[in-house]
Protein backbone atom coordinates (compact mmCIF):
# COMPACT_ATOMS: atom_id res chain seq x y z
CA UNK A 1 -16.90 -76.88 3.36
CA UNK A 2 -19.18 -79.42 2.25
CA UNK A 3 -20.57 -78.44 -1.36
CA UNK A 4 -20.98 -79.54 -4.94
CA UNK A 5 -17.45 -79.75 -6.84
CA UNK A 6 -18.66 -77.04 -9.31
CA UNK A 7 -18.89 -74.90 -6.37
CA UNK A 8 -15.73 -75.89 -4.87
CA UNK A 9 -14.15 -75.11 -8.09
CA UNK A 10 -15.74 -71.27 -8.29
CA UNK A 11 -14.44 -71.23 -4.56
CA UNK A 12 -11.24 -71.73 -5.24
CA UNK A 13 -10.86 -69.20 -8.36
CA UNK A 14 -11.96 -66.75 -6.66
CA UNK A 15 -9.18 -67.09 -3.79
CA UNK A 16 -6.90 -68.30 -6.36
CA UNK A 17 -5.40 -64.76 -7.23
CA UNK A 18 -2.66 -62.70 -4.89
CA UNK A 19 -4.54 -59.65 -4.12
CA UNK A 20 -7.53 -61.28 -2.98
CA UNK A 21 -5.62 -63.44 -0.86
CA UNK A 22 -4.14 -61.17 0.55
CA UNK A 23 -7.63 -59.26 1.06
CA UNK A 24 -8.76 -62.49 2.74
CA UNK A 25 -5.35 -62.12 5.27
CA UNK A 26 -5.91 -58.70 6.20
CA UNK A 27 -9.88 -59.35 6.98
CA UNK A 28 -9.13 -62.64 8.66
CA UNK A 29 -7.41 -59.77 11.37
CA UNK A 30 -10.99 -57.57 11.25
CA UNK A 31 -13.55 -55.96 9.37
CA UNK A 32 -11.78 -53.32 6.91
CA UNK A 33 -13.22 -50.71 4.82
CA UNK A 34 -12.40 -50.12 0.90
CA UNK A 35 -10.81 -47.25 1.85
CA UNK A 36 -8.43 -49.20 4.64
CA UNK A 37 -7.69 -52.18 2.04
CA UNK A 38 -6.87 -49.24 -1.29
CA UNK A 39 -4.60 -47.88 1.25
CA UNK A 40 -3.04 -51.31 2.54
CA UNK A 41 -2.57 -52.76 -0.75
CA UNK A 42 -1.63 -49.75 -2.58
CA UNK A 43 -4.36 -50.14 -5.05
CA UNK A 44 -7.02 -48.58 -7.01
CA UNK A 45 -10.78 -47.91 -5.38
CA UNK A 46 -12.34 -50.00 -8.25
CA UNK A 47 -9.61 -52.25 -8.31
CA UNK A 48 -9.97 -53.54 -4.89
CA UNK A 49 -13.91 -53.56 -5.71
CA UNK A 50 -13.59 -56.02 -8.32
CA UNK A 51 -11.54 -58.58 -5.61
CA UNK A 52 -14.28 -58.09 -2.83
CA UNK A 53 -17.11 -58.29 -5.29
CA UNK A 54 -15.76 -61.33 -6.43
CA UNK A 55 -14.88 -62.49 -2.79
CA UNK A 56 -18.49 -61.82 -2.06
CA UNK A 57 -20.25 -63.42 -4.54
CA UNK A 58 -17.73 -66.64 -3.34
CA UNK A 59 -19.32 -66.14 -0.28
CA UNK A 60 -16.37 -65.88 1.61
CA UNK A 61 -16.34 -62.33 2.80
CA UNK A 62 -19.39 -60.22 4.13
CA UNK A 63 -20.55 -56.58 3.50
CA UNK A 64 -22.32 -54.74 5.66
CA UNK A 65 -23.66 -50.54 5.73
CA UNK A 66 -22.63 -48.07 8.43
CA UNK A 67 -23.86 -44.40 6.94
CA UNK A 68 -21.84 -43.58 4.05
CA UNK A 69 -18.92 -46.55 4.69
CA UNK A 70 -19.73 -50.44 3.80
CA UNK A 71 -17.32 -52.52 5.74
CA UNK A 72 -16.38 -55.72 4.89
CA UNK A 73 -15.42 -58.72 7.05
CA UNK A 74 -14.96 -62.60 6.51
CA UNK A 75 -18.22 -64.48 6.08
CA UNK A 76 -20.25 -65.07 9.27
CA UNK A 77 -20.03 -68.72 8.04
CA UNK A 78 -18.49 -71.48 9.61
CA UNK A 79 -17.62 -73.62 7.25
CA UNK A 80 -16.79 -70.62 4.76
CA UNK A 81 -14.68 -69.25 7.33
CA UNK A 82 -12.69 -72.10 8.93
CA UNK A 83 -11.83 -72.34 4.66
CA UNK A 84 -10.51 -69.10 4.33
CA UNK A 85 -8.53 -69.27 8.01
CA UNK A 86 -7.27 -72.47 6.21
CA UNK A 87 -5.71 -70.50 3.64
CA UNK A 88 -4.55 -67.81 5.43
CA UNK A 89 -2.74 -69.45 7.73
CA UNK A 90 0.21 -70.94 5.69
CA UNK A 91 1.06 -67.97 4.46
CA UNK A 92 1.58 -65.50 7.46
CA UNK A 93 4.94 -64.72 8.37
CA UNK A 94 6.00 -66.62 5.39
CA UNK A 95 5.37 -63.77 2.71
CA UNK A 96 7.11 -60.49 2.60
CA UNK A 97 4.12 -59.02 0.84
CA UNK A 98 1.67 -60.07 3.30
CA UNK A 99 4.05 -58.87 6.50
CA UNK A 100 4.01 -55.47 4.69
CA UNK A 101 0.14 -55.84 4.41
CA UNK A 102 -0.18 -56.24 7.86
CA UNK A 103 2.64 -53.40 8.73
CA UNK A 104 -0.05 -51.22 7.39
CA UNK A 105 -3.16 -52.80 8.63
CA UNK A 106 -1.61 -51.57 12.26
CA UNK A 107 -0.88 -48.34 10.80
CA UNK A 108 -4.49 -48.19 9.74
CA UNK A 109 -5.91 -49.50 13.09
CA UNK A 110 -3.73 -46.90 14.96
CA UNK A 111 -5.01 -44.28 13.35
CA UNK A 112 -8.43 -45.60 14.44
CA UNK A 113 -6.92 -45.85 18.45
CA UNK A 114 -5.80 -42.07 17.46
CA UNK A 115 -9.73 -41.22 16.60
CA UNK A 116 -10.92 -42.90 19.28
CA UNK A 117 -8.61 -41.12 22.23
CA UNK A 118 -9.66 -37.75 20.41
CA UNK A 119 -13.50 -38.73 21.13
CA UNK A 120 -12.66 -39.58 24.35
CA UNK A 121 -10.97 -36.42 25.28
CA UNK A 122 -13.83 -34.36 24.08
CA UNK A 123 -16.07 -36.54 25.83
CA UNK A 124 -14.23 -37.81 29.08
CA UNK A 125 -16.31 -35.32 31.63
CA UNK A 126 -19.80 -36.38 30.46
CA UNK A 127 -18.60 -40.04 30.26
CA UNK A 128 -17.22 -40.52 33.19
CA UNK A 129 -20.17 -38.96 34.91
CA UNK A 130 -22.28 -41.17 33.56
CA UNK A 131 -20.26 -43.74 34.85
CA UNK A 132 -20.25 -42.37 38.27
CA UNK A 133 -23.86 -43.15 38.44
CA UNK A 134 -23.43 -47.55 38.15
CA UNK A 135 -22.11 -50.15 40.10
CA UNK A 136 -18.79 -50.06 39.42
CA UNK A 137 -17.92 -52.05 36.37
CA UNK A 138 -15.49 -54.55 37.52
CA UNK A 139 -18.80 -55.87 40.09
CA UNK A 140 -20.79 -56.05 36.73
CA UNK A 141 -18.05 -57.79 34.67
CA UNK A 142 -17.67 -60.32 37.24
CA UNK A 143 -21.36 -61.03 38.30
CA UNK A 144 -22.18 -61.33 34.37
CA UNK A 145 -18.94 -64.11 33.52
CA UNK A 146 -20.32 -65.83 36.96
CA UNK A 147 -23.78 -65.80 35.37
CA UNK A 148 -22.76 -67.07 32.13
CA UNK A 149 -20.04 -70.07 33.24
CA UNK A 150 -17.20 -70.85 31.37
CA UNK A 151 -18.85 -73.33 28.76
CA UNK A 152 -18.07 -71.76 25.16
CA UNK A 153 -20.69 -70.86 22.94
CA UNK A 154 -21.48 -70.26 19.45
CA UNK A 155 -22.92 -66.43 19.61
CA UNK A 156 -23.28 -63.36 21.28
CA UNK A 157 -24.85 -60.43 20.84
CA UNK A 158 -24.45 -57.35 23.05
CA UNK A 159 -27.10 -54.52 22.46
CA UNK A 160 -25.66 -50.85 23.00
CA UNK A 161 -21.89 -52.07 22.81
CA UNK A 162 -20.22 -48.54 23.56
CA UNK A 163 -16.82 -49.74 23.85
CA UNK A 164 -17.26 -52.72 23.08
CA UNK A 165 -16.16 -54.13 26.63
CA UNK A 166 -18.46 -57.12 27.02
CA UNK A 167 -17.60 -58.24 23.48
CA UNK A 168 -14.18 -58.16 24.59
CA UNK A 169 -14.55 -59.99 28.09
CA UNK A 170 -16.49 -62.42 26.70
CA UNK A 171 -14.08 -62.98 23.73
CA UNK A 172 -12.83 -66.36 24.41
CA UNK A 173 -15.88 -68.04 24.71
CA UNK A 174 -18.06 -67.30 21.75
CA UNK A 175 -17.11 -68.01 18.48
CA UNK A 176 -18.77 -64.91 16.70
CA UNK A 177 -19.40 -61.85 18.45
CA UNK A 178 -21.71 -58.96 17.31
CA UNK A 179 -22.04 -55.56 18.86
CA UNK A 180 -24.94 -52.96 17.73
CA UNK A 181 -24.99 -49.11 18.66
CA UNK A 182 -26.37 -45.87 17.01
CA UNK A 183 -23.20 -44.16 17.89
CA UNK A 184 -20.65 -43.94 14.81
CA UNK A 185 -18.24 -42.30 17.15
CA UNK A 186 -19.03 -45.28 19.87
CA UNK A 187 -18.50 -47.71 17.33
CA UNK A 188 -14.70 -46.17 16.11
CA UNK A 189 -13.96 -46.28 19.91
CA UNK A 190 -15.20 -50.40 20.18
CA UNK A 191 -13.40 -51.39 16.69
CA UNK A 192 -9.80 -49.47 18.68
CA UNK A 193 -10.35 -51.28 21.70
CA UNK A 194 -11.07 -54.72 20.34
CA UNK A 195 -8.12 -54.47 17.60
CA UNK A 196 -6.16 -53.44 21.01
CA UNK A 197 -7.15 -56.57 22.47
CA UNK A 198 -6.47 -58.75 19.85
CA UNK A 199 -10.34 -59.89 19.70
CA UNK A 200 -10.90 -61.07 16.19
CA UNK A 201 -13.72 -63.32 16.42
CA UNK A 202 -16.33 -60.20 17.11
CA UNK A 203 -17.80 -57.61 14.97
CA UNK A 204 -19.79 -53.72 15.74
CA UNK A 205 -22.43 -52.88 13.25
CA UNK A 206 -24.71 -49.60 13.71
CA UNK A 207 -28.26 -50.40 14.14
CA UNK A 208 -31.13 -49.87 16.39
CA UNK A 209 -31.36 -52.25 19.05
CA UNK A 210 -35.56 -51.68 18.64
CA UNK A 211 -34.33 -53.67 14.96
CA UNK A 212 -31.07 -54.83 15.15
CA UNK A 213 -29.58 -55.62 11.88
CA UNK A 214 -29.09 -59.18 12.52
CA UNK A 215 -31.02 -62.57 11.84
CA UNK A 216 -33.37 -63.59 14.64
CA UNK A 217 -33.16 -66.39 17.21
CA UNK A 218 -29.21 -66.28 16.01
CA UNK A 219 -27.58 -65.81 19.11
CA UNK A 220 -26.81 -67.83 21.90
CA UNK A 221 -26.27 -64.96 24.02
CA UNK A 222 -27.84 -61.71 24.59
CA UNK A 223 -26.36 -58.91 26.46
CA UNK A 224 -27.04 -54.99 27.64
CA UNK A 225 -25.05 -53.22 29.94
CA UNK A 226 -25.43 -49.35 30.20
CA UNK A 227 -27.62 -48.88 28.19
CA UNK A 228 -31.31 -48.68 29.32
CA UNK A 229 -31.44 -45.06 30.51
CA UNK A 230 -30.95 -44.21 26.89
CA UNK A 231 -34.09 -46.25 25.76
């Protein structure tokens, strides 16, 4: 990070405390509600509000609405990021606190696979019918990775992310992924399969995709995939 020394110093007390080092761990593996972190860390609601407000006014986490739950995530940064991965990673593994910390985060994120495999037995039928009517998706996939090469990029966004499948296949070439859909349900069914995957670098946010809730000309890749007949 390249800043003033006063704000290096305001940087570093506000990661300079357990808990919210061990809030930066856990969101350096996704984005996490308040509820999912009280639950991980075995703390109090405004207790763990205090650390991310903190965090946030560091500038090293981010907080954004979907309905009723704010999520929170490490800073879209770069350089605010690569500092907090910098922290992070020296004390994984080497912390019984933190290895209990992320014993629960999978505990949390399984219950989120559990939600997402009840959506998807409601809604299997209708889903795969709608699926019956494209080109089969492996023939997409493979045109679209063709199309975009394998030179990494900085960005991508993909509009109407359902499942969050392109943010996933394109995972290890961008460096920050967003997805955007309406669907709450759509969007517990992405976060399951890219915590599956191990994707870490992306992000689903609801929004419309008429006014995404991102900054413009940010992206160095836009996609859509399935999603026009709904528009």
């Amino acid at each position: 990070m390249h800043v003033s020394l006063d704000t290096m110093v305001d940087t570093l007390k506000a990661a300079a405390e357990s808990s919210r080092l061990r809030i930066l761990a856990l969101l350096s593996r996704g984005d996490l509600t308040v509820s999912d972190l009280t639950e991980i860390l075995g703390q109090s609601q405004p207790r763990v509000s205090r650390h991310l407000k903190l965090l946030l006014e560091a500038g090293l986490i981010g907080r954004y609405q979907e309905g009723s739950w704010a999520f929170f995530r490490l800073s879209d940064a770069d350089s605010a990021r690569d500092f907090v991965m910098g922290l992070v990673s020296g004390i994984r593994g080497a912390d019984p606190q933190v290895e209990r910390d992320l014993e629960r985060l999978a505990s949390v994120k399984r219950k989120r696979q559990d939600r997402a495999v009840a959506y998807f037995s409601v809604n299997a039928a209708s889903w795969d019918h709608i699926r019956s009517l494209h080109v089969p998706d492996r023939a997409v996939e493979a045109a679209m990775l063709k199309l975009v090469g394998k030179r990494p990029f900085q960005s991508m966004l993909d509009l109407g992310t359902g499942t969050g499948r392109l943010l996933e296949i394109f995972s290890p070439l961008y460096r920050r992924g967003v997805g955007i859909d309406m669907s709450r349900e759509m969007l517990t069914v992405a976060r399951a399969n890219l915590d599956k995957a191990g994707v870490s670098n992306a992000q689903v946010r609801q929004g419309d995709i008429f006014a995404p809730p991102v900054e413009r000309d940010a992206f160095d890749l836009v996609t859509i995939h399935q999603g026009l007949h709904y528009l």
